[in-house]
Protein backbone atom coordinates (compact mmCIF):
# COMPACT_ATOMS: atom_id res chain seq x y z
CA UNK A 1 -5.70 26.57 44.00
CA UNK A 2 -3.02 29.49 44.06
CA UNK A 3 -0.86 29.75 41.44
CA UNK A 4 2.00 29.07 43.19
CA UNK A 5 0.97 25.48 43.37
CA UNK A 6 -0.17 25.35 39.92
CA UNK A 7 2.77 26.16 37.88
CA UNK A 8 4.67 23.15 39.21
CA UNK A 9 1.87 20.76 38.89
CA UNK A 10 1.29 21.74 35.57
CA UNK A 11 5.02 20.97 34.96
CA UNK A 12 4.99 17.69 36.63
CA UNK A 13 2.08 16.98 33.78
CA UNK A 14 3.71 18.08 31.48
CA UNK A 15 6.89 16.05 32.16
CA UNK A 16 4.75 12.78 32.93
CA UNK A 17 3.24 13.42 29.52
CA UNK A 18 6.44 13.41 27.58
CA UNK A 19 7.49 10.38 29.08
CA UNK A 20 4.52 8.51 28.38
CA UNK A 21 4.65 9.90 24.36
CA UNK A 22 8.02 9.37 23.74
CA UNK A 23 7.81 5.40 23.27
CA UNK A 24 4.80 5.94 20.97
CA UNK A 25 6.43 8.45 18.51
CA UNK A 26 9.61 5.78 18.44
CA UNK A 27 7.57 2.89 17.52
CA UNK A 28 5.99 4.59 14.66
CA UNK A 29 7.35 3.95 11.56
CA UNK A 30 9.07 7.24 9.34
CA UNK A 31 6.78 7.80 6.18
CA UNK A 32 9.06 7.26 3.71
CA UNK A 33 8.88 3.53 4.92
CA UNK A 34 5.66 2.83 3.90
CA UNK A 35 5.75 -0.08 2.01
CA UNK A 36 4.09 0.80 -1.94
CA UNK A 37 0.85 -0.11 -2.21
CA UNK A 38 0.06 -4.11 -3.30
CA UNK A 39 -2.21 -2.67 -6.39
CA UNK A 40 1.23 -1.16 -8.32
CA UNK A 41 2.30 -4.90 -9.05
CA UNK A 42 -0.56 -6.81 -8.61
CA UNK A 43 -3.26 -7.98 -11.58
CA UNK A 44 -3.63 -10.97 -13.75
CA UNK A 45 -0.88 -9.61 -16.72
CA UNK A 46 1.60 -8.99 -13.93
CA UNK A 47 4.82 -10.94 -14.96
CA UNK A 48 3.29 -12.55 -17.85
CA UNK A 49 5.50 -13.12 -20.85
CA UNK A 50 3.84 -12.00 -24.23
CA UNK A 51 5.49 -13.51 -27.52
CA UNK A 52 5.70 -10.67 -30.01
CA UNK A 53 2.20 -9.18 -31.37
CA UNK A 54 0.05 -10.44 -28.63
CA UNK A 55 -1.00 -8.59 -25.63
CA UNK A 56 -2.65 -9.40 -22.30
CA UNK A 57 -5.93 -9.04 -21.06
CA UNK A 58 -7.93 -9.61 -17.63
CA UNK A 59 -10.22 -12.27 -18.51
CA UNK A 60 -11.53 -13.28 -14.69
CA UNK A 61 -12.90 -17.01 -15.18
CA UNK A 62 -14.26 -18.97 -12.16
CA UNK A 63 -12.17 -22.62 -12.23
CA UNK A 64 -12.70 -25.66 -10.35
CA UNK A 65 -8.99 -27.01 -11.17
CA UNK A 66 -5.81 -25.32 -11.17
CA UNK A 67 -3.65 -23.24 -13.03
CA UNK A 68 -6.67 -21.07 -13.68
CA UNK A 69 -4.85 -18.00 -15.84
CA UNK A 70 -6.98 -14.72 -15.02
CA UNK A 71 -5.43 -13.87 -18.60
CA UNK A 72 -6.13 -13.98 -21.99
CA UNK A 73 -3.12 -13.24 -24.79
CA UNK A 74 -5.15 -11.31 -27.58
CA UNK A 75 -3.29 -10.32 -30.96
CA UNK A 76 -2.89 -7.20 -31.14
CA UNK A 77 -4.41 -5.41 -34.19
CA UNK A 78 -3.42 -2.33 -36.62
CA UNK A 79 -5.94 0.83 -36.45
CA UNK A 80 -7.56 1.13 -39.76
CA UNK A 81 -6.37 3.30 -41.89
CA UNK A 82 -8.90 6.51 -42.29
């Protein structure tokens, strides 16, 4: 093929190509929208309310009936003194 004929062609491509692309780089969504990840608020002591001294735990337990708290409220202990 002579060059003469290839120059254009390969611009044709090239157009065609950036048509085709342009609708995919639209629908993607920016980064900064990215959602945060589920893990930051999930967990078992997520929203739990913890009267004064107590603290909460993960204490998985396999339950037949619900609620089934994935909790436990522990007191919360001084270090000993060394």
């Amino acid at each position: 093929m002579p060059l003469s004929r290839t120059v254009p062609s390969l611009a044709r491509a090239a157009a065609g190509l950036s048509l085709i692309a342009a609708p995919l780089l639209i629908s993607v969504s920016p980064a900064h929208a990215v959602p945060m990840p589920a893990a930051v608020d999930a967990g078992p002591c997520f929203n739990v309310e913890t009267p004064p001294g107590y603290t909460c735990l993960p204490a998985p337990k396999q339950c037949i009936a619900a609620p089934c708290p994935q909790y436990a409220l522990v007191p919360v202990t001084e270090p000993a003194a060394v």
